[in-house]
PDB file of N, CA and C in Angstrom:
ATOM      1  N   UNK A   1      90.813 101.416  70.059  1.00  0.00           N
ATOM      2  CA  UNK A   1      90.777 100.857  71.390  1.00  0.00           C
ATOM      3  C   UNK A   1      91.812 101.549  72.271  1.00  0.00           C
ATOM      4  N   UNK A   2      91.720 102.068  73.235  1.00  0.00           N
ATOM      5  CA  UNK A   2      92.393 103.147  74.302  1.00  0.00           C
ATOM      6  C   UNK A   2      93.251 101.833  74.841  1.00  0.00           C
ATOM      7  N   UNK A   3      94.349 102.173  75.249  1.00  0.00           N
ATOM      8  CA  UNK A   3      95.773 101.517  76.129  1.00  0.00           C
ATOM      9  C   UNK A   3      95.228 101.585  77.587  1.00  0.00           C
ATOM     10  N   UNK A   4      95.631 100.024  77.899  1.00  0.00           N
ATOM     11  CA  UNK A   4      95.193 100.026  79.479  1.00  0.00           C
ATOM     12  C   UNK A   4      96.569 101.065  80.052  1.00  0.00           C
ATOM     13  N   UNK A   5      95.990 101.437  81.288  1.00  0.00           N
ATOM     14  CA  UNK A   5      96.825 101.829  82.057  1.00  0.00           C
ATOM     15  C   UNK A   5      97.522 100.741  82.645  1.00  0.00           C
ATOM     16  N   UNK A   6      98.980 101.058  83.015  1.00  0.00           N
ATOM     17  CA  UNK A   6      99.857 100.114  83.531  1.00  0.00           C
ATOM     18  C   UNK A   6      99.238  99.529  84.240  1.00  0.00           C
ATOM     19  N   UNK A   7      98.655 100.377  85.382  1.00  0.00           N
ATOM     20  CA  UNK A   7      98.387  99.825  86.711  1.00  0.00           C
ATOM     21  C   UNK A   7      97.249  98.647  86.195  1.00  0.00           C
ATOM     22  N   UNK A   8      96.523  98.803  85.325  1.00  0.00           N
ATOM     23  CA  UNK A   8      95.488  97.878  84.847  1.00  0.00           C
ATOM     24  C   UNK A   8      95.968  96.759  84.664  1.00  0.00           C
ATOM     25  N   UNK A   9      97.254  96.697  83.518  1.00  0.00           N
ATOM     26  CA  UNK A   9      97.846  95.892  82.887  1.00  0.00           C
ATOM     27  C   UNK A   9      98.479  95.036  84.117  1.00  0.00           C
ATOM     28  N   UNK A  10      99.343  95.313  85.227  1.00  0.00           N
ATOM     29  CA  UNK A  10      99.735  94.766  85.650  1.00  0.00           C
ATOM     30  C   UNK A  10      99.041  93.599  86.624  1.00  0.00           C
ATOM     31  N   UNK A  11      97.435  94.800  87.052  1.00  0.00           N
ATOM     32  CA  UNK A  11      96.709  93.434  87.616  1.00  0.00           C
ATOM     33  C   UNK A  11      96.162  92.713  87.266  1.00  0.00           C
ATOM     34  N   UNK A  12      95.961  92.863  85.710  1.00  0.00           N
ATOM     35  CA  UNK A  12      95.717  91.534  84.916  1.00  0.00           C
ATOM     36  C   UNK A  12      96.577  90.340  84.600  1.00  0.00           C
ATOM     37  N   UNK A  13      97.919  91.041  84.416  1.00  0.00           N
ATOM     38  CA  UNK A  13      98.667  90.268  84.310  1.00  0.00           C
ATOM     39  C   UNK A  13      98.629  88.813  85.760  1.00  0.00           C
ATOM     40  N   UNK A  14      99.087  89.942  86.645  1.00  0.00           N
ATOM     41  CA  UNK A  14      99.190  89.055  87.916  1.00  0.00           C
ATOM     42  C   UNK A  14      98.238  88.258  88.455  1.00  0.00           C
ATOM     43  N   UNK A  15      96.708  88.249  87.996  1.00  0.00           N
ATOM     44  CA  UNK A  15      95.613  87.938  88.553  1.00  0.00           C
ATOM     45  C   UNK A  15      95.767  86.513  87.281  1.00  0.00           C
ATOM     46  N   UNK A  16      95.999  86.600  86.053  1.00  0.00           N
ATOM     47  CA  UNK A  16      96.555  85.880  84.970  1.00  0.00           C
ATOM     48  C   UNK A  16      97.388  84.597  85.780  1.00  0.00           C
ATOM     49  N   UNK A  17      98.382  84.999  85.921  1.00  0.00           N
ATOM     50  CA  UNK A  17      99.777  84.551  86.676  1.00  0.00           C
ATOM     51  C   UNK A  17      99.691  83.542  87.592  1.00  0.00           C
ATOM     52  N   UNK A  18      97.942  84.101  88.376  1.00  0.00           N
ATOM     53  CA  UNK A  18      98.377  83.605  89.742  1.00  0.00           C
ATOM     54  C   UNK A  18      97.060  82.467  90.090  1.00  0.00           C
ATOM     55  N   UNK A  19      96.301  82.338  88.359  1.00  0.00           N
ATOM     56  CA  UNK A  19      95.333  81.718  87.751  1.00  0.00           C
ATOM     57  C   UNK A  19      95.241  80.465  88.738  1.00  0.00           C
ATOM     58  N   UNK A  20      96.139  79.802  88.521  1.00  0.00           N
ATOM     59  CA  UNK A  20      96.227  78.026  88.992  1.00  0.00           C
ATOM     60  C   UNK A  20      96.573  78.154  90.623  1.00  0.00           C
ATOM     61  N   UNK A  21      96.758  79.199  91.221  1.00  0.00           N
ATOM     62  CA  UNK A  21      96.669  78.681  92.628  1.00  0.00           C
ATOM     63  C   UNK A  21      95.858  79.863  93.506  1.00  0.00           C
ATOM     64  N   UNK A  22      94.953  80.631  92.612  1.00  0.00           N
ATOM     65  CA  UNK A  22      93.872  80.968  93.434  1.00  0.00           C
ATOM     66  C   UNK A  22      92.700  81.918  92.422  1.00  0.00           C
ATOM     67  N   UNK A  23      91.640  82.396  92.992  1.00  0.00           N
ATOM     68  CA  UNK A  23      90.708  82.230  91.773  1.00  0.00           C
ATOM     69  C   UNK A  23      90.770  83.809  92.167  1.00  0.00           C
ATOM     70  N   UNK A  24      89.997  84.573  91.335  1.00  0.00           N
ATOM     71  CA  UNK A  24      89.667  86.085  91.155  1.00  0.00           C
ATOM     72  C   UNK A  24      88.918  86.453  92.313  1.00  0.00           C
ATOM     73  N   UNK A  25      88.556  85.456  92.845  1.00  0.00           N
ATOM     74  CA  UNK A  25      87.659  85.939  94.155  1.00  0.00           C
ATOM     75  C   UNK A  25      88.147  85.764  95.517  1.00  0.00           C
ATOM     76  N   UNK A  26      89.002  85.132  95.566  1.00  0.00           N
ATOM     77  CA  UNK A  26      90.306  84.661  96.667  1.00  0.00           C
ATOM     78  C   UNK A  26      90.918  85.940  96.782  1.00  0.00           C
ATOM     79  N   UNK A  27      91.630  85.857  95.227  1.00  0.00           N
ATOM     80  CA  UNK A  27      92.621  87.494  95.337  1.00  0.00           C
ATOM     81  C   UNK A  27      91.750  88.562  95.539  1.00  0.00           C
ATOM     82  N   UNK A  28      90.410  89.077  95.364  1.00  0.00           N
ATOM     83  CA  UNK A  28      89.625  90.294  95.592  1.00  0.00           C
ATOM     84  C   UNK A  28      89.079  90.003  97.392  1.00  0.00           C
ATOM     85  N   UNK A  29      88.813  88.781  97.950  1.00  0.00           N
ATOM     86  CA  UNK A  29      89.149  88.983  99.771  1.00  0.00           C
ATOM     87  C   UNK A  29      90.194  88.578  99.992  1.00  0.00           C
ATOM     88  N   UNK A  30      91.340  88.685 100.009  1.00  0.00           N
ATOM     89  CA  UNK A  30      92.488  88.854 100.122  1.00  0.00           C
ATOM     90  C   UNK A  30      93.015  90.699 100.346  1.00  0.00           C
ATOM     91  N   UNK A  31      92.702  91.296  99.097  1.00  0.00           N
ATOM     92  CA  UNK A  31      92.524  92.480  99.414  1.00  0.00           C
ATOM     93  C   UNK A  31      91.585  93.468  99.881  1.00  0.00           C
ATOM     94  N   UNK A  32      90.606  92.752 100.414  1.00  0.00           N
ATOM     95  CA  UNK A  32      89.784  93.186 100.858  1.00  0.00           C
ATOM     96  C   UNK A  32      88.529  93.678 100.665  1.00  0.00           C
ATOM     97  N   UNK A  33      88.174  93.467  99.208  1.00  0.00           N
ATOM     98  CA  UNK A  33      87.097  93.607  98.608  1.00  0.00           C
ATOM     99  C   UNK A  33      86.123  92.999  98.683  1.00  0.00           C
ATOM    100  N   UNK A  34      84.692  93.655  98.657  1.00  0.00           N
ATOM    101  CA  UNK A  34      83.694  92.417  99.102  1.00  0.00           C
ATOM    102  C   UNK A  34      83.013  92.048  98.068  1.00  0.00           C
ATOM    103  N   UNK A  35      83.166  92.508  96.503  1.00  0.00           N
ATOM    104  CA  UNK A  35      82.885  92.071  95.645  1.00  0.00           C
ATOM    105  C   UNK A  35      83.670  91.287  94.661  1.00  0.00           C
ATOM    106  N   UNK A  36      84.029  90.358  94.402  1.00  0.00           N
ATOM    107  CA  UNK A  36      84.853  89.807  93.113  1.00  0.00           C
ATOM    108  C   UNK A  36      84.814  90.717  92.109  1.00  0.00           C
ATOM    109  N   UNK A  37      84.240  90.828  91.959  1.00  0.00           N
ATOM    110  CA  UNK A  37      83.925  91.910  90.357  1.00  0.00           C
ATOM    111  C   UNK A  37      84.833  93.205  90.319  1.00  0.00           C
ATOM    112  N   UNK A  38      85.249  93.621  91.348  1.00  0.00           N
ATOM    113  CA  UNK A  38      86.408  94.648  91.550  1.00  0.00           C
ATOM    114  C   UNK A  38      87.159  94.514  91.131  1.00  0.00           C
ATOM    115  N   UNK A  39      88.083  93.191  91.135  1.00  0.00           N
ATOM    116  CA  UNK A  39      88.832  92.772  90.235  1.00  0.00           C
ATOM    117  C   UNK A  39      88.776  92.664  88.729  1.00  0.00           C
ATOM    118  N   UNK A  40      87.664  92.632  88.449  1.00  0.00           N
ATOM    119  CA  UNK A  40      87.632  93.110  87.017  1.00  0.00           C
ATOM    120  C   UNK A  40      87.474  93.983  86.336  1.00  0.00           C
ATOM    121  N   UNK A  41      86.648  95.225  87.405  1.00  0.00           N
ATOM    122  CA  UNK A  41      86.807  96.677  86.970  1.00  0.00           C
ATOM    123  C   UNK A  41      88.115  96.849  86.940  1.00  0.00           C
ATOM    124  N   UNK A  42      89.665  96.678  87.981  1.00  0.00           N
ATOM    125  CA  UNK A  42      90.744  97.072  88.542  1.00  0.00           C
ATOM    126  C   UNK A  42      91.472  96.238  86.758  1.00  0.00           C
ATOM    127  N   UNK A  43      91.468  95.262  86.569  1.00  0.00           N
ATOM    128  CA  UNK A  43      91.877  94.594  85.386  1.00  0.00           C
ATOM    129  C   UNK A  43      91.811  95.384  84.271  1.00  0.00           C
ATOM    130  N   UNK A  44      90.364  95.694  83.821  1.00  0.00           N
ATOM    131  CA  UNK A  44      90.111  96.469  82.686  1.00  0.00           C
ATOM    132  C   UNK A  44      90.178  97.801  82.822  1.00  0.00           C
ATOM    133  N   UNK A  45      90.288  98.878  84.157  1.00  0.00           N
ATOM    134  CA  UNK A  45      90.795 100.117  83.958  1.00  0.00           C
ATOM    135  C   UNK A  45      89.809 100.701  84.371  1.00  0.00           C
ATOM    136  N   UNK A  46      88.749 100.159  84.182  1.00  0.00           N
ATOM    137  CA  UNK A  46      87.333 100.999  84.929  1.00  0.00           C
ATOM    138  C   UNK A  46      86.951 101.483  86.305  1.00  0.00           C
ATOM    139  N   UNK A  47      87.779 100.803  86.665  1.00  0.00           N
ATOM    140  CA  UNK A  47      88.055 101.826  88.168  1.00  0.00           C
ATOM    141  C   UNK A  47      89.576 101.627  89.141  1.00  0.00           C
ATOM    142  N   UNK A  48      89.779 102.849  89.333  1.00  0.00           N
ATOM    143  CA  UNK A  48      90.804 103.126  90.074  1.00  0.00           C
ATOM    144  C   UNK A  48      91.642 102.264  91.184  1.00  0.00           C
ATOM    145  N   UNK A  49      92.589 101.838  91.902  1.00  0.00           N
ATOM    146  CA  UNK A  49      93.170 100.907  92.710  1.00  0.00           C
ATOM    147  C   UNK A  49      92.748 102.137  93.644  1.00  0.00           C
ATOM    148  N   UNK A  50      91.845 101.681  94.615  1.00  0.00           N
ATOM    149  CA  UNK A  50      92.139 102.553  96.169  1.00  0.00           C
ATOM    150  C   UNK A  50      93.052 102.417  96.990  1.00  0.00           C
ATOM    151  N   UNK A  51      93.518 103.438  97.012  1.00  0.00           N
ATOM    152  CA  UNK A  51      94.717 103.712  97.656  1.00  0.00           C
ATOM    153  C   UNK A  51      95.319 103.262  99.227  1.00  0.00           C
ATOM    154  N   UNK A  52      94.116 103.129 100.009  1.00  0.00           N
ATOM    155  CA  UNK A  52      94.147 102.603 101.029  1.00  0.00           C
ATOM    156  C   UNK A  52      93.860 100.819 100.811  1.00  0.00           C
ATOM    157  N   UNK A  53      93.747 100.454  99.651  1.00  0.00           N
ATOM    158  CA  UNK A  53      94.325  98.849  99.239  1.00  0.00           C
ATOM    159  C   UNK A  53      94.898  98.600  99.037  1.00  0.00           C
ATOM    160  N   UNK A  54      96.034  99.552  98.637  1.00  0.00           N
ATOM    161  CA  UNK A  54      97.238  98.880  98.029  1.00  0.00           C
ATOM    162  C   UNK A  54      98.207  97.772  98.804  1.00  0.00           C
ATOM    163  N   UNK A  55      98.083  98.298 100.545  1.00  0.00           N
ATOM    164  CA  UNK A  55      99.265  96.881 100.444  1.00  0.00           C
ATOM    165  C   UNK A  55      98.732  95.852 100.703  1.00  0.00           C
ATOM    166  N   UNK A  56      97.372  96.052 100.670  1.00  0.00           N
ATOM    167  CA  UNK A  56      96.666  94.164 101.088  1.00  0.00           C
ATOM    168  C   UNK A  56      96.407  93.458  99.412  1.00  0.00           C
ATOM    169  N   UNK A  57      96.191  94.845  98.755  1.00  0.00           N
ATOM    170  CA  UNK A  57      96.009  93.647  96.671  1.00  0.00           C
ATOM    171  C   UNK A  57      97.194  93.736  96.579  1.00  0.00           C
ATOM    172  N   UNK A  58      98.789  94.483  97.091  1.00  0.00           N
ATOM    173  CA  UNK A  58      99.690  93.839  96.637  1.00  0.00           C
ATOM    174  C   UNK A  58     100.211  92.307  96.910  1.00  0.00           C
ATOM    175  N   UNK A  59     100.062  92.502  98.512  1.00  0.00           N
ATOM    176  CA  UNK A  59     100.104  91.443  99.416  1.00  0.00           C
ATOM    177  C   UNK A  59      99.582  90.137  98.275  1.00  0.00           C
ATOM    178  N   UNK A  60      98.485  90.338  97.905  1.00  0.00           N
ATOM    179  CA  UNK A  60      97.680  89.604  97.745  1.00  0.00           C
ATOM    180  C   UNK A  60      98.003  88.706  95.875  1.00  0.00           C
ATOM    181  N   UNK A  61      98.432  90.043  95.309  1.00  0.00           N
ATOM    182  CA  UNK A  61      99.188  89.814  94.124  1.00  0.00           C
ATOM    183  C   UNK A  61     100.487  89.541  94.030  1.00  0.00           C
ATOM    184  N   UNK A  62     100.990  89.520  95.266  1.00  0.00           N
ATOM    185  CA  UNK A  62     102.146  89.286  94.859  1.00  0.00           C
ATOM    186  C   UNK A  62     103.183  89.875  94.397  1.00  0.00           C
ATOM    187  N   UNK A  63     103.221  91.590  94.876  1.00  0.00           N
ATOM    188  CA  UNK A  63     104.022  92.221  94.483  1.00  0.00           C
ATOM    189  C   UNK A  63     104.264  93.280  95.187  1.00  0.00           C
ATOM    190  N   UNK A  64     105.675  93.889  94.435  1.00  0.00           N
ATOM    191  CA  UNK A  64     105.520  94.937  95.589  1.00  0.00           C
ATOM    192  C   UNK A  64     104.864  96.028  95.924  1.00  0.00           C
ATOM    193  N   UNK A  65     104.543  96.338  97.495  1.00  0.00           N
ATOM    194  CA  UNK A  65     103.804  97.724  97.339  1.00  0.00           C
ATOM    195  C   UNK A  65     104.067  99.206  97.220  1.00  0.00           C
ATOM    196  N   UNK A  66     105.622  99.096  97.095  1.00  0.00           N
ATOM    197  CA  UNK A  66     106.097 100.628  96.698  1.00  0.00           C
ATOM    198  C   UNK A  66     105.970 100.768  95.112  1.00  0.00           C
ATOM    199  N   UNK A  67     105.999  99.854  94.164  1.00  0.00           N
ATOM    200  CA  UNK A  67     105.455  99.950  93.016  1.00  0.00           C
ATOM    201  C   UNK A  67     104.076  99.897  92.261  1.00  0.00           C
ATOM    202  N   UNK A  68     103.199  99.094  93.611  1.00  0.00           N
ATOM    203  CA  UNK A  68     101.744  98.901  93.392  1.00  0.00           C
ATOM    204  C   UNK A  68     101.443 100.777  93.584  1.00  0.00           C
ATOM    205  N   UNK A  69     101.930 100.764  94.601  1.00  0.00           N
ATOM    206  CA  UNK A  69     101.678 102.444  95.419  1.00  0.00           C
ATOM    207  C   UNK A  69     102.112 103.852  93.800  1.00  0.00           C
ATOM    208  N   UNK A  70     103.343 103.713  93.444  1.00  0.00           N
ATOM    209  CA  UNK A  70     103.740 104.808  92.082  1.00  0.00           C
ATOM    210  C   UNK A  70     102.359 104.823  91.658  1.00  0.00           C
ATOM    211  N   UNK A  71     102.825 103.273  90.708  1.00  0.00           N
ATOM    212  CA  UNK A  71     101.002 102.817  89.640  1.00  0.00           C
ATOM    213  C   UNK A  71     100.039 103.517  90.095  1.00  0.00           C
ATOM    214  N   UNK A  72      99.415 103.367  91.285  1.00  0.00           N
ATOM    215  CA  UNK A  72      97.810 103.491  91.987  1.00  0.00           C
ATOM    216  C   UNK A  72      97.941 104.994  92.151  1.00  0.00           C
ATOM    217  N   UNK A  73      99.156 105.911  92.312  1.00  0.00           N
ATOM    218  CA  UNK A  73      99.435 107.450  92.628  1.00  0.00           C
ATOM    219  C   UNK A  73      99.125 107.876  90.972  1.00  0.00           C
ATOM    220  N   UNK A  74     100.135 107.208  90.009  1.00  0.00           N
ATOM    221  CA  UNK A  74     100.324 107.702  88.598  1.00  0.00           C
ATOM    222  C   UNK A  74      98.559 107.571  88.191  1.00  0.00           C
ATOM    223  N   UNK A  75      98.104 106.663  87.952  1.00  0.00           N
ATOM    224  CA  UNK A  75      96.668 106.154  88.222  1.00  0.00           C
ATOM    225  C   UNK A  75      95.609 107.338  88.655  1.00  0.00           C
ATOM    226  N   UNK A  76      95.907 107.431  89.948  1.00  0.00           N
ATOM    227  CA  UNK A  76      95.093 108.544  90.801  1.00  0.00           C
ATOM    228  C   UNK A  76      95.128 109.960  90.239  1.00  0.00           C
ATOM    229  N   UNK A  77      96.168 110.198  90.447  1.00  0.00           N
ATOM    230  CA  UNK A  77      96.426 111.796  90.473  1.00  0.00           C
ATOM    231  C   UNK A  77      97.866 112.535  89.550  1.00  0.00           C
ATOM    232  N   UNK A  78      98.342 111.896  88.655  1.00  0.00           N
ATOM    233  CA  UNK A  78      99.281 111.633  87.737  1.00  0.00           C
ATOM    234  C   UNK A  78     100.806 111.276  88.435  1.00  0.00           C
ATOM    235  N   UNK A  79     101.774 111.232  87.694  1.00  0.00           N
ATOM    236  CA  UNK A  79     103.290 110.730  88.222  1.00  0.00           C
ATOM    237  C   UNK A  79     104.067 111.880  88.845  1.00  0.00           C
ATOM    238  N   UNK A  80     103.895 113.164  88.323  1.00  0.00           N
ATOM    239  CA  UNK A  80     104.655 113.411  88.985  1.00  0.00           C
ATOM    240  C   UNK A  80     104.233 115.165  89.683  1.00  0.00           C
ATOM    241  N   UNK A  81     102.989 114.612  90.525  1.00  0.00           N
ATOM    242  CA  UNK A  81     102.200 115.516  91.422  1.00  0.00           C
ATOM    243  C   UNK A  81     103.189 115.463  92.780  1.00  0.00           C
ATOM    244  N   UNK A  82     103.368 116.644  93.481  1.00  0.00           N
ATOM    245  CA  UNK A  82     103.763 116.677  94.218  1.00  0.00           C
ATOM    246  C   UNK A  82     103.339 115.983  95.995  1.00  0.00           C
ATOM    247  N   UNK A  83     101.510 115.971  95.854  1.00  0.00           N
ATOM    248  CA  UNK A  83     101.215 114.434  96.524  1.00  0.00           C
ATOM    249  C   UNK A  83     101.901 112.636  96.296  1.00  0.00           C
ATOM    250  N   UNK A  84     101.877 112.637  94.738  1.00  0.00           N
ATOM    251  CA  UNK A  84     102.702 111.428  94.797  1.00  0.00           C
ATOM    252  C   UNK A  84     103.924 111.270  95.068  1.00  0.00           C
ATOM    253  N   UNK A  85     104.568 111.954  94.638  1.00  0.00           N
ATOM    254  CA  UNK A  85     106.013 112.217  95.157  1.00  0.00           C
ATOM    255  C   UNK A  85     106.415 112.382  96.775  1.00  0.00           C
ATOM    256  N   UNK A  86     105.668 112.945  97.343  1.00  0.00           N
ATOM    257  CA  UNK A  86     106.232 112.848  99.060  1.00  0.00           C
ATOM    258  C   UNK A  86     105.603 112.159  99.734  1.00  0.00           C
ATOM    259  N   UNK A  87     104.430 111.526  98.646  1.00  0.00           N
ATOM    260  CA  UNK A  87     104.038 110.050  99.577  1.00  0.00           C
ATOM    261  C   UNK A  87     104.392 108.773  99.327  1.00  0.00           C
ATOM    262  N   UNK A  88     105.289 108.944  98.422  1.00  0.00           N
ATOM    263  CA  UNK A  88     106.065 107.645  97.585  1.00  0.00           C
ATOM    264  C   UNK A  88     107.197 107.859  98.526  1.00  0.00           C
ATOM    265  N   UNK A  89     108.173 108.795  98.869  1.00  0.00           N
ATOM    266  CA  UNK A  89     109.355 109.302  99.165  1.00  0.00           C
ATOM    267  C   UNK A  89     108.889 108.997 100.335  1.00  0.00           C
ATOM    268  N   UNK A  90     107.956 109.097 101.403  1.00  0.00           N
ATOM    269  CA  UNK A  90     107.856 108.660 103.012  1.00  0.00           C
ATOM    270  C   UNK A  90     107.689 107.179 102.417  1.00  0.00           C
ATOM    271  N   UNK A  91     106.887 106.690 102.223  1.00  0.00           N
ATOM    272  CA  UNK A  91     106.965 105.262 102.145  1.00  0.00           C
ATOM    273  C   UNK A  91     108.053 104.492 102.243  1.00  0.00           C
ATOM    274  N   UNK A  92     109.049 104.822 100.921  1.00  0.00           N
ATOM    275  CA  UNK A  92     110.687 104.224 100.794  1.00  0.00           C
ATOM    276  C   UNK A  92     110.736 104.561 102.007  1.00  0.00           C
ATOM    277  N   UNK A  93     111.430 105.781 102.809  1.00  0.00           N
ATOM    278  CA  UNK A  93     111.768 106.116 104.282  1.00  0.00           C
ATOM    279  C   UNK A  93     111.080 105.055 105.352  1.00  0.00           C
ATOM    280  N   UNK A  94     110.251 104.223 104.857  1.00  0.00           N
ATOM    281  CA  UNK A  94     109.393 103.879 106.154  1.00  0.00           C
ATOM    282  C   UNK A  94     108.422 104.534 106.956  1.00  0.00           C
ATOM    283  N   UNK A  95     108.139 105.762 106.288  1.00  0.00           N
ATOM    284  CA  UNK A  95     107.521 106.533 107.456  1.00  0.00           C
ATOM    285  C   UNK A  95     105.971 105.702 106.575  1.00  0.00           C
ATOM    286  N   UNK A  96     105.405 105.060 106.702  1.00  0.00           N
ATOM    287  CA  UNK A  96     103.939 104.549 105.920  1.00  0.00           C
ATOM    288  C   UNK A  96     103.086 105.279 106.869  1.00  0.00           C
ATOM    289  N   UNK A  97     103.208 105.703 108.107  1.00  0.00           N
ATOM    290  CA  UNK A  97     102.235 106.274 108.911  1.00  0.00           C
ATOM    291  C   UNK A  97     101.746 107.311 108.560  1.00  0.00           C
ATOM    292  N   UNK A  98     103.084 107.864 107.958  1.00  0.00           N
ATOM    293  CA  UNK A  98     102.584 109.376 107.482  1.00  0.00           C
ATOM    294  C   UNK A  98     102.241 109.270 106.177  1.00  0.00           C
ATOM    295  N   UNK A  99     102.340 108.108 105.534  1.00  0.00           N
ATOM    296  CA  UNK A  99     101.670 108.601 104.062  1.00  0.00           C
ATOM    297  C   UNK A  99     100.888 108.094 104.206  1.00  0.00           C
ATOM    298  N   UNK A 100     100.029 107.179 104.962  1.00  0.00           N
ATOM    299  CA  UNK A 100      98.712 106.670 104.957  1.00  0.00           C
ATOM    300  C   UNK A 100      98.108 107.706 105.673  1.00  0.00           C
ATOM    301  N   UNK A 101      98.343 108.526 106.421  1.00  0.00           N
ATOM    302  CA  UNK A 101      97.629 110.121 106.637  1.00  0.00           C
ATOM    303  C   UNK A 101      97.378 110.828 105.342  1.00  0.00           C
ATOM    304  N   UNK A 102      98.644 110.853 105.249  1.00  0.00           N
ATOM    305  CA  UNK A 102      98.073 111.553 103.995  1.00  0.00           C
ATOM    306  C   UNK A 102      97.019 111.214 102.599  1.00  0.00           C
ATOM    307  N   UNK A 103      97.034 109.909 102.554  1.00  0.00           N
ATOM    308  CA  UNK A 103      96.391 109.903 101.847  1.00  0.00           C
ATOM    309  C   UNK A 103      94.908 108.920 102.160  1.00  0.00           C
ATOM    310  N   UNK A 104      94.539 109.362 103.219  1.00  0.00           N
ATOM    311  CA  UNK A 104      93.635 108.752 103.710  1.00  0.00           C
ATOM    312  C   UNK A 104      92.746 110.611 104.758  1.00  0.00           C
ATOM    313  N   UNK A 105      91.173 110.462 104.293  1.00  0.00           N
ATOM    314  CA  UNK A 105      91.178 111.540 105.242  1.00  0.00           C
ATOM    315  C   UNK A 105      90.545 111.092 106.487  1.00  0.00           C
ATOM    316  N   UNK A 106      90.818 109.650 107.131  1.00  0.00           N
ATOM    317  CA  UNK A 106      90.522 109.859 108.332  1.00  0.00           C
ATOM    318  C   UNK A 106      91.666 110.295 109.451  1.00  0.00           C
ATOM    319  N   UNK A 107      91.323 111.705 110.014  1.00  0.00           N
ATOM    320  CA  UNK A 107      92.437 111.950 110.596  1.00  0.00           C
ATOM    321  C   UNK A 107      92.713 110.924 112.179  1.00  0.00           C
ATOM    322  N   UNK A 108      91.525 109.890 112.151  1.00  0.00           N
ATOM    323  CA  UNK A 108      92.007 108.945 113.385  1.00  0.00           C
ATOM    324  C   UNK A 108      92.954 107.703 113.182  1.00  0.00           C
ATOM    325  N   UNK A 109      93.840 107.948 111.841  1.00  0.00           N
ATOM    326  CA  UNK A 109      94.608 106.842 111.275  1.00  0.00           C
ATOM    327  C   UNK A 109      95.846 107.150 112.068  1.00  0.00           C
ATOM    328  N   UNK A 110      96.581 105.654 112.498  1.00  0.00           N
ATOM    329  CA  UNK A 110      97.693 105.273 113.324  1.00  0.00           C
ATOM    330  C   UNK A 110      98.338 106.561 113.527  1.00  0.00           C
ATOM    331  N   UNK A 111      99.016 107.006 114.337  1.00  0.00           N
ATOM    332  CA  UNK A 111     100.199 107.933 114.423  1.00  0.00           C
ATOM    333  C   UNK A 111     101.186 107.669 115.188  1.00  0.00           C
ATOM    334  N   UNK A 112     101.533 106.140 115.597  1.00  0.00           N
ATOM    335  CA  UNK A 112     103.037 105.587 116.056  1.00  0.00           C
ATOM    336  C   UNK A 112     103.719 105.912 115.128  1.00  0.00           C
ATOM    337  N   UNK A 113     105.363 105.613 115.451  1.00  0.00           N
ATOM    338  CA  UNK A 113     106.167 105.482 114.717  1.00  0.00           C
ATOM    339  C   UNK A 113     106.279 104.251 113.912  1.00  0.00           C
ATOM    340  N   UNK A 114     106.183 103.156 114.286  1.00  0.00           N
ATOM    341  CA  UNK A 114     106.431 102.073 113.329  1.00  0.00           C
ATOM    342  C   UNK A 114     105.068 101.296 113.075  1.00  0.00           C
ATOM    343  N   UNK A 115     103.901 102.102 113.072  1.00  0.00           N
ATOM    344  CA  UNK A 115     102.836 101.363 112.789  1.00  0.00           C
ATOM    345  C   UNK A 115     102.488 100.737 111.373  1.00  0.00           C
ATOM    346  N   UNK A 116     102.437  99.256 111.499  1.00  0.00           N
ATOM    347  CA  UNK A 116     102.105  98.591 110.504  1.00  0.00           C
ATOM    348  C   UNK A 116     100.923  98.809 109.263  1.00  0.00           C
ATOM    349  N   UNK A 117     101.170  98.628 107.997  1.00  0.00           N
ATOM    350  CA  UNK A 117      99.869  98.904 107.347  1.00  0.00           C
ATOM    351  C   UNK A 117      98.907  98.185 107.551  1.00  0.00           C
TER     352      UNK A 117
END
């Protein structure tokens, strides 16, 4: 039997956790998903955290999103790619504008300075 990935593990855990005060389908529109069942691919590993979800399923889990963000990078494209790394490194900085450019290809995404995720 293959090892979940962290990132798996952790949203099972938390989706586990967060059992008694909201259901799997609360937390999947919460983050924005229009299927419940996402949450259970995202649980068991079968599909990837999209990257442009991360801070609404962290939001939503309950955790933070500079660590949801590593996970979902390590996840994506391994730990220590030079995409994850300077889009982890703007994030801490605050710059989220520019790493949600980057890792998003619509180039009509925010370009203020303090634009919210």
């Amino acid at each position: 039997m293959r090892t979940p990935h962290p990132t798996a593990k952790l949203i099972a855990d938390r989706v586990r956790d967060l059992s008694h005060r909201k259901t799997q389908a609360e937390i999947a529109s919460e983050a924005g998903f229009a299927n419940a069942n996402m949450m259970t691919f995202l649980k068991n590993g079968r599909n990837k955290v999209p990257l442009d979800r991360v801070p609404s399923l962290a939001k939503a889990l309950g955790v933070d999103p500079a660590m949801l963000l590593r996970l979902a990078l390590d996840q994506a494209v391994g730990a220590k790619t030079p995409v994850a790394e300077s889009t982890l490194s703007m994030w801490r900085r605050g710059r989220v504008h520019v790493a949600r450019r980057m890792l998003s290809a619509d180039p009509s995404a925010p370009r203020g300075r303090n634009t919210a995720l």
